[in-house]
N, C-alpha and C. Protein backbone atom coordinates (compact mmCIF):
# COMPACT_ATOMS: atom_id res chain seq x y z
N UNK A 1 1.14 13.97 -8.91
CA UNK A 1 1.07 13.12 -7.74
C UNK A 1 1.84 13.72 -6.56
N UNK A 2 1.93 15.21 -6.16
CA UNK A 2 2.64 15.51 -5.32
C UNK A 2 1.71 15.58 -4.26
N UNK A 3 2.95 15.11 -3.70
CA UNK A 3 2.02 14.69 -1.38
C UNK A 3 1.82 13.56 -1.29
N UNK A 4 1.77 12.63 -2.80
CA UNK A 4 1.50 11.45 -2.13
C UNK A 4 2.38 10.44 -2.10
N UNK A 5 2.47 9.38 -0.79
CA UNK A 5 3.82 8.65 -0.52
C UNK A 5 3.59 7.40 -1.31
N UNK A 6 4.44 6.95 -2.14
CA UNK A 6 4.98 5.92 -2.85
C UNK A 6 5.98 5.82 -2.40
N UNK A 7 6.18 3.94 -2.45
CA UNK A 7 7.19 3.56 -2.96
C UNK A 7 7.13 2.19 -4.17
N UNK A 8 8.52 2.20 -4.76
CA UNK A 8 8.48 1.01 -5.35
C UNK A 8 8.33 -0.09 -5.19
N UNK A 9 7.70 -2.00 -5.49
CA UNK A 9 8.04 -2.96 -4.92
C UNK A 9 8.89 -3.29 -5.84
N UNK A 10 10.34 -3.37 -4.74
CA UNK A 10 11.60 -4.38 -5.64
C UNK A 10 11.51 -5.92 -4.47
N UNK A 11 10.82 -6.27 -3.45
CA UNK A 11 10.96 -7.58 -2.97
C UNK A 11 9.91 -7.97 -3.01
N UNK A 12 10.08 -9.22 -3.61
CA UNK A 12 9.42 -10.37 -4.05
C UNK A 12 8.03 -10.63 -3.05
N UNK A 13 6.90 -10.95 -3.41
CA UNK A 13 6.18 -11.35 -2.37
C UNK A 13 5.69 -10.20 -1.24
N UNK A 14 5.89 -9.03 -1.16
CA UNK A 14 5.80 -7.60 0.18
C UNK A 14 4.92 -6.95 -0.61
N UNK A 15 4.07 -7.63 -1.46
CA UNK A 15 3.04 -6.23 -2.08
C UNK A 15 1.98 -5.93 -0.98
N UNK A 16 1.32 -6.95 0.00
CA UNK A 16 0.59 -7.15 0.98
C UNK A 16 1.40 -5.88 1.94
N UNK A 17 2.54 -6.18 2.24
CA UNK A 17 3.68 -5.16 3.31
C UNK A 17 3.48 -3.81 2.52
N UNK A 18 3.86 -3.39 1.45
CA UNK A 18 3.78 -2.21 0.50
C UNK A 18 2.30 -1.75 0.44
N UNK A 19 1.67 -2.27 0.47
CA UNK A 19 0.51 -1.85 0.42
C UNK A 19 -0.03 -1.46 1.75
N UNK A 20 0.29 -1.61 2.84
CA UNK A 20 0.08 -1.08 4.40
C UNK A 20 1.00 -0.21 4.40
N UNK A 21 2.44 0.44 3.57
CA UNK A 21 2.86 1.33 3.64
C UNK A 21 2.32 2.75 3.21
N UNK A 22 1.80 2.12 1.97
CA UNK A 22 1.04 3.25 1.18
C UNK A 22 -0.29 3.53 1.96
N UNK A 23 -0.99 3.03 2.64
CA UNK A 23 -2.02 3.29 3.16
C UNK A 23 -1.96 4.07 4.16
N UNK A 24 -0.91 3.78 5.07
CA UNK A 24 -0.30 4.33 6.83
C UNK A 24 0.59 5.68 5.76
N UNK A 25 1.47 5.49 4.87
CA UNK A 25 2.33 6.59 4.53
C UNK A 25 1.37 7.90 3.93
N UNK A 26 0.19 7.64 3.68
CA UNK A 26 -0.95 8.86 3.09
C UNK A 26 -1.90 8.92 3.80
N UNK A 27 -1.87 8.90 5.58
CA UNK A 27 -2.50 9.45 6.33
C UNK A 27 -1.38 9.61 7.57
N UNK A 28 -0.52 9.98 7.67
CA UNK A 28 0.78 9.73 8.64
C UNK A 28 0.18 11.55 9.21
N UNK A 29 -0.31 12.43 8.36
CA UNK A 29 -0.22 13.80 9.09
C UNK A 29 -2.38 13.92 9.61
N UNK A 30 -2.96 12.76 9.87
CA UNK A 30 -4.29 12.58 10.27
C UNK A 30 -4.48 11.54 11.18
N UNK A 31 -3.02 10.39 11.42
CA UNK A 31 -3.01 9.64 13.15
C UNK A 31 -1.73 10.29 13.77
N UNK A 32 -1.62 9.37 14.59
CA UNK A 32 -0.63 9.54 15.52
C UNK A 32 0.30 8.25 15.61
N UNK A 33 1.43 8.15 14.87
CA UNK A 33 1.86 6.67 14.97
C UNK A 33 2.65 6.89 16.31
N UNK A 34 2.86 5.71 16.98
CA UNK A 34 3.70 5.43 18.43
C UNK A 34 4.96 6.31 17.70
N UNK A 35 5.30 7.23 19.17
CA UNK A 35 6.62 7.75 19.61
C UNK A 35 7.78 6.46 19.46
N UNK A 36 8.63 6.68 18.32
CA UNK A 36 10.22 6.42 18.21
C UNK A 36 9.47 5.07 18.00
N UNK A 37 8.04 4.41 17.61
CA UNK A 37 7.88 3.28 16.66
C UNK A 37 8.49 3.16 15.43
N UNK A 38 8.96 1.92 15.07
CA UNK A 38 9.34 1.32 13.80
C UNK A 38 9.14 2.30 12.44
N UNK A 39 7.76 2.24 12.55
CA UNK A 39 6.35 3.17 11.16
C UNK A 39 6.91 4.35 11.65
N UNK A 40 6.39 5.27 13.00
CA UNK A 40 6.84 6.68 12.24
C UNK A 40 8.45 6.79 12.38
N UNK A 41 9.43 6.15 12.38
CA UNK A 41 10.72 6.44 11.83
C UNK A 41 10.90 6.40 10.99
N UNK A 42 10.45 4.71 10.08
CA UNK A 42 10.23 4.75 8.75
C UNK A 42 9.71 5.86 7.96
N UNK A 43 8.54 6.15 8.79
CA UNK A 43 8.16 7.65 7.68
C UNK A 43 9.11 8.80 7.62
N UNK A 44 9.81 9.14 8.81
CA UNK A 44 10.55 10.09 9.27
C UNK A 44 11.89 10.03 8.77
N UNK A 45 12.23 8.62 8.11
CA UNK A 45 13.77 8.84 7.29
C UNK A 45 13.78 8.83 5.56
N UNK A 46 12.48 8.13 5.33
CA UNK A 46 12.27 7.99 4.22
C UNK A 46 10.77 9.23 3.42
N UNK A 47 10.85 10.34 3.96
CA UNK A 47 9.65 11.34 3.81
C UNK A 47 10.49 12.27 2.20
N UNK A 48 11.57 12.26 2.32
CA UNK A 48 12.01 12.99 1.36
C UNK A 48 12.82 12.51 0.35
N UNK A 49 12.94 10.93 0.39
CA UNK A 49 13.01 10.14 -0.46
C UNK A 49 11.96 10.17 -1.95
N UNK A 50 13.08 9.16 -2.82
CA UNK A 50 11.78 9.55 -4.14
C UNK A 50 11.99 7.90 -4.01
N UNK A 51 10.81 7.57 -4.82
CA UNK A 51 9.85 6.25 -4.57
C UNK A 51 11.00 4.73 -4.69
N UNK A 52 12.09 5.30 -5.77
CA UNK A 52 13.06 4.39 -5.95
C UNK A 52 13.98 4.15 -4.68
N UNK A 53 14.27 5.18 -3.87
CA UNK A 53 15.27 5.30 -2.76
C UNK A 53 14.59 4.87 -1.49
N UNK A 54 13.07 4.94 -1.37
CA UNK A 54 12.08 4.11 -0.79
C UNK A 54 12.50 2.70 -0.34
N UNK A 55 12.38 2.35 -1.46
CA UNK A 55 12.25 0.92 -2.41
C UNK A 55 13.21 0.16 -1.84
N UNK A 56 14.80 1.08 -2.08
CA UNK A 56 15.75 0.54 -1.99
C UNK A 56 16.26 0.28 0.07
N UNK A 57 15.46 1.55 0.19
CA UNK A 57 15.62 1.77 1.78
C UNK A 57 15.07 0.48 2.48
N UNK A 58 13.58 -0.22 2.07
CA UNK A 58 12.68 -0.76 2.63
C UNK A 58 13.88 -2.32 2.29
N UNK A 59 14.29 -2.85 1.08
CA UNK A 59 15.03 -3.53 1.16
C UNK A 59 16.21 -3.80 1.56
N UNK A 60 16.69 -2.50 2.19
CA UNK A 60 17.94 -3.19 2.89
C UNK A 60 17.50 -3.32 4.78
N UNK A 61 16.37 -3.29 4.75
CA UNK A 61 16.04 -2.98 6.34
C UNK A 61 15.86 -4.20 6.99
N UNK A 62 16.38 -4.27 8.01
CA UNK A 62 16.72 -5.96 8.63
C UNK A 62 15.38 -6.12 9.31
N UNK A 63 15.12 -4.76 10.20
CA UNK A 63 13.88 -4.95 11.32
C UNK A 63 12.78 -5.74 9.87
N UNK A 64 12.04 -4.62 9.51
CA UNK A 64 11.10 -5.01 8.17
C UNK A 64 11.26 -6.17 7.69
N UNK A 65 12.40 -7.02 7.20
CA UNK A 65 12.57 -8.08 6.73
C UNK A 65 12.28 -9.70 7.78
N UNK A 66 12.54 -9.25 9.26
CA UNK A 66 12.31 -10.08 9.88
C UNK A 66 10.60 -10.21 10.05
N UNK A 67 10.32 -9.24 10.74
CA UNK A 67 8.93 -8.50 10.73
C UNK A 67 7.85 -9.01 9.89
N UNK A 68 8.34 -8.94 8.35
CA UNK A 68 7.48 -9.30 7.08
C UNK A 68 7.67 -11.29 7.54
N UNK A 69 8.78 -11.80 7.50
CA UNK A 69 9.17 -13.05 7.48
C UNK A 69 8.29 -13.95 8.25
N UNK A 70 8.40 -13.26 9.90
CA UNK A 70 7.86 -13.47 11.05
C UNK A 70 6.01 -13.54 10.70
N UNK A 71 5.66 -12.39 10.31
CA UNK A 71 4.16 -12.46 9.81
C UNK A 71 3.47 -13.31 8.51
N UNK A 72 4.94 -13.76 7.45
CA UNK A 72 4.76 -14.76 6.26
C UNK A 72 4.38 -15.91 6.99
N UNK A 73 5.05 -16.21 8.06
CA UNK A 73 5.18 -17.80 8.27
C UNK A 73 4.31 -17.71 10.16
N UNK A 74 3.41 -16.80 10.35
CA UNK A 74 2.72 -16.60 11.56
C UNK A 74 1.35 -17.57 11.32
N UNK A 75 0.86 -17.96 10.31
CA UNK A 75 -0.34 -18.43 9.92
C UNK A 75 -0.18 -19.99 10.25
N UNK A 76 -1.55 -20.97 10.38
CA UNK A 76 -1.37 -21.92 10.03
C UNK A 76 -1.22 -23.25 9.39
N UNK A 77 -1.81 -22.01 7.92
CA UNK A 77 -1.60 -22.63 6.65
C UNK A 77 -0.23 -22.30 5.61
N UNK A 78 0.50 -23.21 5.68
CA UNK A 78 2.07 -22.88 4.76
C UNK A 78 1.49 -22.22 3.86
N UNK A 79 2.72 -21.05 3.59
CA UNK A 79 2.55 -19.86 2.30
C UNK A 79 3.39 -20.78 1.63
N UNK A 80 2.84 -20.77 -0.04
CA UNK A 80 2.82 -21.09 -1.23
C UNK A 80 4.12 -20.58 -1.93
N UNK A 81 5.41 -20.40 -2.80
CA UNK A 81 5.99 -19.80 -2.83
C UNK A 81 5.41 -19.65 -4.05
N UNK A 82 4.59 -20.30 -5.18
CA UNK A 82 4.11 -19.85 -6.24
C UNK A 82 2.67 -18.31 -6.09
N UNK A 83 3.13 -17.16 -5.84
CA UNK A 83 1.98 -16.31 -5.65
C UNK A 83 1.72 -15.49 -6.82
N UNK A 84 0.21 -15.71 -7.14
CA UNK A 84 -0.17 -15.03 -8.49
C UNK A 84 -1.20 -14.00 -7.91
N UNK A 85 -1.03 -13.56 -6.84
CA UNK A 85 -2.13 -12.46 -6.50
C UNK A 85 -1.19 -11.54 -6.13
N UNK A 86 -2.21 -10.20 -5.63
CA UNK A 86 -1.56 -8.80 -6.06
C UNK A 86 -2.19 -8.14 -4.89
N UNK A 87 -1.73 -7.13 -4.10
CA UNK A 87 -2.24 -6.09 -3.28
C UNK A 87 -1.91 -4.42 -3.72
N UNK A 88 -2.87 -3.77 -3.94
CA UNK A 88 -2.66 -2.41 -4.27
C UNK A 88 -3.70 -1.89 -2.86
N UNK A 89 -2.99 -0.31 -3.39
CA UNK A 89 -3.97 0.57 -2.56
C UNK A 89 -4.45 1.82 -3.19
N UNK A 90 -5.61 2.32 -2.45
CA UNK A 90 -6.36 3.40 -2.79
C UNK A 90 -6.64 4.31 -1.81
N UNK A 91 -6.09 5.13 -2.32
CA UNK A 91 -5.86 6.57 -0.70
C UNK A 91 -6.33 7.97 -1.50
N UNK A 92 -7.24 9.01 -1.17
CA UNK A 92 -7.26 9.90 -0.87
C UNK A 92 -6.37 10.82 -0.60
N UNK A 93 -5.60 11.72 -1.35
CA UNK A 93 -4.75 12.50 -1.03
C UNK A 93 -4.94 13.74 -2.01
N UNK A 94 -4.32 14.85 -1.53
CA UNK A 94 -5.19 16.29 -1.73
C UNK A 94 -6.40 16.41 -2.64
N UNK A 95 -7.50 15.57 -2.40
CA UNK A 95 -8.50 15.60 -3.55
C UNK A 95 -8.93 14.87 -4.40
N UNK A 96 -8.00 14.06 -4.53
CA UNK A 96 -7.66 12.69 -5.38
C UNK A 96 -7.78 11.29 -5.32
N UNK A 97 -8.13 10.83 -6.18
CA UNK A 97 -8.39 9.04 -5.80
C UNK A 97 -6.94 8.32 -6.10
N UNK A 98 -5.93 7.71 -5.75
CA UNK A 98 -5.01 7.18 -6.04
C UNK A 98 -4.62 6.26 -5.99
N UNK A 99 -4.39 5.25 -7.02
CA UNK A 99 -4.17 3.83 -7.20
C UNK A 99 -2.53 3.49 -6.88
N UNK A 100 -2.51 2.80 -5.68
CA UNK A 100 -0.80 3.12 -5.38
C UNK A 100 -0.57 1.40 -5.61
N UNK A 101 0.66 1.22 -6.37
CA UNK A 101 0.66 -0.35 -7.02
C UNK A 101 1.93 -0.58 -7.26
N UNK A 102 3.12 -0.71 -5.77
CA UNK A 102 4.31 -0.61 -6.65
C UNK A 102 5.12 -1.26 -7.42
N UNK A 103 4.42 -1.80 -8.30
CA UNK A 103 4.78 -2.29 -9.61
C UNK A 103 4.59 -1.56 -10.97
N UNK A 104 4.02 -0.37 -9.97
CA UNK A 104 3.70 0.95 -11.56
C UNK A 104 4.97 1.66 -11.63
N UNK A 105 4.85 2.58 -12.03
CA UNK A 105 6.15 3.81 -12.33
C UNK A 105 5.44 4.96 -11.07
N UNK A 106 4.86 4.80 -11.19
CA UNK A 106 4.30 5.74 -9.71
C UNK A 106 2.87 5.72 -9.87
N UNK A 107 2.36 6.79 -8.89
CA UNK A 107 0.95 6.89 -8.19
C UNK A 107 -0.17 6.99 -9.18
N UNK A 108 -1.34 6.47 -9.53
CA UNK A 108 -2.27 6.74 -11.25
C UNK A 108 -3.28 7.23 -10.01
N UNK A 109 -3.28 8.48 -10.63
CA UNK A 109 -5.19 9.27 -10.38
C UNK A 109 -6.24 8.78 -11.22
N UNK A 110 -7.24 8.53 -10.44
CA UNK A 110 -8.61 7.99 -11.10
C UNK A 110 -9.62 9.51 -10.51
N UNK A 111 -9.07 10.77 -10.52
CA UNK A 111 -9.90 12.00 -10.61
C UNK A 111 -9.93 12.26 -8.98
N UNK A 112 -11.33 12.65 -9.17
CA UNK A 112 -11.60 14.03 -7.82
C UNK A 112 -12.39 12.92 -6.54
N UNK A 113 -11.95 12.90 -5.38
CA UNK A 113 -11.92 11.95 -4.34
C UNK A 113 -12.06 12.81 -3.04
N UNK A 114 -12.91 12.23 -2.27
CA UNK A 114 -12.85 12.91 -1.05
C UNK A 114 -12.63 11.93 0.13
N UNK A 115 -12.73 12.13 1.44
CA UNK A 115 -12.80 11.33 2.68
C UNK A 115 -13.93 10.73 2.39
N UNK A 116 -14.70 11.37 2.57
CA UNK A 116 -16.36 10.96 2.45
C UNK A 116 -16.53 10.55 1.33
N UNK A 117 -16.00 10.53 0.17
CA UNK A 117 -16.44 9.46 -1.29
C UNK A 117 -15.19 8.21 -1.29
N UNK A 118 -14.31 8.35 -0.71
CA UNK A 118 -13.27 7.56 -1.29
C UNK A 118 -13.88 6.08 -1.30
N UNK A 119 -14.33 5.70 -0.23
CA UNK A 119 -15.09 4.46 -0.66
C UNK A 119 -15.85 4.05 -1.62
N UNK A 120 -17.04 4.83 -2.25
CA UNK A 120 -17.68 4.86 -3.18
C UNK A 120 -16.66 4.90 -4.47
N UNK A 121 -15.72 6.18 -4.36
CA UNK A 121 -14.90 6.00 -5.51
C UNK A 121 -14.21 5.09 -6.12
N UNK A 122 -13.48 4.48 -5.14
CA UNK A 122 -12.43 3.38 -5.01
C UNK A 122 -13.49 2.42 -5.40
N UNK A 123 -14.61 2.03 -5.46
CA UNK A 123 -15.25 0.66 -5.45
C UNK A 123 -15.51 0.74 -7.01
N UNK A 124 -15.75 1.90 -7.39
CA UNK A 124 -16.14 2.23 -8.75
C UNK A 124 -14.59 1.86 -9.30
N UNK A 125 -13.18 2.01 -9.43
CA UNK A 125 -12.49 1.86 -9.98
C UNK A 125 -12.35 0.42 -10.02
N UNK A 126 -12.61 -0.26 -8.67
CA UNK A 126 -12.81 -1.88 -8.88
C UNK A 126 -13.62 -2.54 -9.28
N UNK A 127 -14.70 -2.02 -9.46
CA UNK A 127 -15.70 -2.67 -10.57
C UNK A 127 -15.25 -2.71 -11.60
N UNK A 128 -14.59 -1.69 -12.07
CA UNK A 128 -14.05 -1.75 -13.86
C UNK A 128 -12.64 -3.32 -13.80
N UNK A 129 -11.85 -3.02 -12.42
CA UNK A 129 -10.99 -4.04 -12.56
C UNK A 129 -11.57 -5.53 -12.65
N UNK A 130 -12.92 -5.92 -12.11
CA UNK A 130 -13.25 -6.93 -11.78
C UNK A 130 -13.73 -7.24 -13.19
N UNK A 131 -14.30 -6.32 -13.97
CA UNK A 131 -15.56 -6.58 -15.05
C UNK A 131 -14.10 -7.11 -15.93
N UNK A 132 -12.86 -6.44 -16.35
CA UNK A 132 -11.74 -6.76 -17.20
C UNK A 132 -11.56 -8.48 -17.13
N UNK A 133 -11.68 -8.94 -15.80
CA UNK A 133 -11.33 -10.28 -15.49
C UNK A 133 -12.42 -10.88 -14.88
N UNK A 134 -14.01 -10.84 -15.50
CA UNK A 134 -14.88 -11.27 -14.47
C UNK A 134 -14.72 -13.12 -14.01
N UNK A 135 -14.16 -13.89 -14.70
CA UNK A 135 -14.41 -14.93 -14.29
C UNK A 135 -13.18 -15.28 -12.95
N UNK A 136 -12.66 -14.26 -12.86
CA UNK A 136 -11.75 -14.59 -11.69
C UNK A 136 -12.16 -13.95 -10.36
N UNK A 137 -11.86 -15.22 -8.92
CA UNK A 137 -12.35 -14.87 -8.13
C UNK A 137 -11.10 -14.61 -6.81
N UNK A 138 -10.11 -14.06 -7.13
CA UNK A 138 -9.16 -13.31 -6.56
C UNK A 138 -9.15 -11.90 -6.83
N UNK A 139 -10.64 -11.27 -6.25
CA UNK A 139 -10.17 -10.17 -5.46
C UNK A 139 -10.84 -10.06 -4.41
N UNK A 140 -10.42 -9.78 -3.30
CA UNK A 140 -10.91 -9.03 -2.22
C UNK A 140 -10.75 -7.53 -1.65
N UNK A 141 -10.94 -6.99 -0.53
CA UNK A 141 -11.32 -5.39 -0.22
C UNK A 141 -11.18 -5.76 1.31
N UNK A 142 -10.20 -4.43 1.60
CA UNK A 142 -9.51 -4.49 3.38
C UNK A 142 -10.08 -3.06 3.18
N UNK A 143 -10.09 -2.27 4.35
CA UNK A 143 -10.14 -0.93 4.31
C UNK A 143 -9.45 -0.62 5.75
N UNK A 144 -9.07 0.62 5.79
CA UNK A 144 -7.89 1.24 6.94
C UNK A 144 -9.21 2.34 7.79
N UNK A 145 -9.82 2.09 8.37
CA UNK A 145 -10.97 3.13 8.44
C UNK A 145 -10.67 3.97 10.32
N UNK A 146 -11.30 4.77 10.28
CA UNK A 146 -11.23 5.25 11.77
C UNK A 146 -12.32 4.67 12.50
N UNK A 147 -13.47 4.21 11.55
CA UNK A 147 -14.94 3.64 12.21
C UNK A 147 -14.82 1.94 11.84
């Protein structure tokens, strides 16, 4: 799994937040995040971190914590504190399909992945997740796209 950015989830409820990290953190050298923004500092202090020191970084961070808080309670339906759903991601990185979930031990390859297949690929790994649990109807599909 080398090149690709993980981190761990150690706070409660930020798998939604963790999961826009992993997505923005494994294309950070294909956009352009805002000059001396929040994101590319974050990437820029935590790039040579290992996934635990991540983890630990993202939880002691006040901005992020307000940020996440501010966007929990932005809606106008009250968040639930009982949450039984899950956000992962699936990124493309040197070649690879990668299931980033930080509740794993790190990054799981599902094989050979391109720009141009990752969609196709990624949908194929969620079919198998869906078929495991077909009578459940908590999942949905975001994508980070340039188009």
């Amino acid at each position: 799994s080398s090149g690709v950015y993980f981190l761990k989830q150690t706070v409660g409820n930020a798998c939604g937040t963790i999961g826009i990290l992993h997505a923005v953190g494994n294309i950070t050298s294909q956009i352009k995040l805002g000059e001396g923004s929040y994101l590319e500092n974050f990437f820029k202090v935590t790039a040579k971190m290992d996934c635990c020191e991540r983890a630990a970084f993202l939880e002691a961070d006040r901005e992020m914590e307000m940020a996440h808080s501010v966007a929990a309670s932005g809606g106008e339906t009250e968040a639930s504190d009982v949450v039984d759903t899950h956000f992962i991601c699936f990124s493309c990185v040197n070649g690879q399909l990668y299931e980033l979930d930080g509740r794993k031990a790190g990054p799981i390859s599902h094989g050979a992945s391109s720009p141009d297949t990752l969609l196709k690929d990624a949908a194929k790994v969620m079919v198998g997740m869906i078929e495991k649990n077909p009578d459940s109807n908590n999942f949905s599909v975001m994508a980070l796209s340039k188009k």
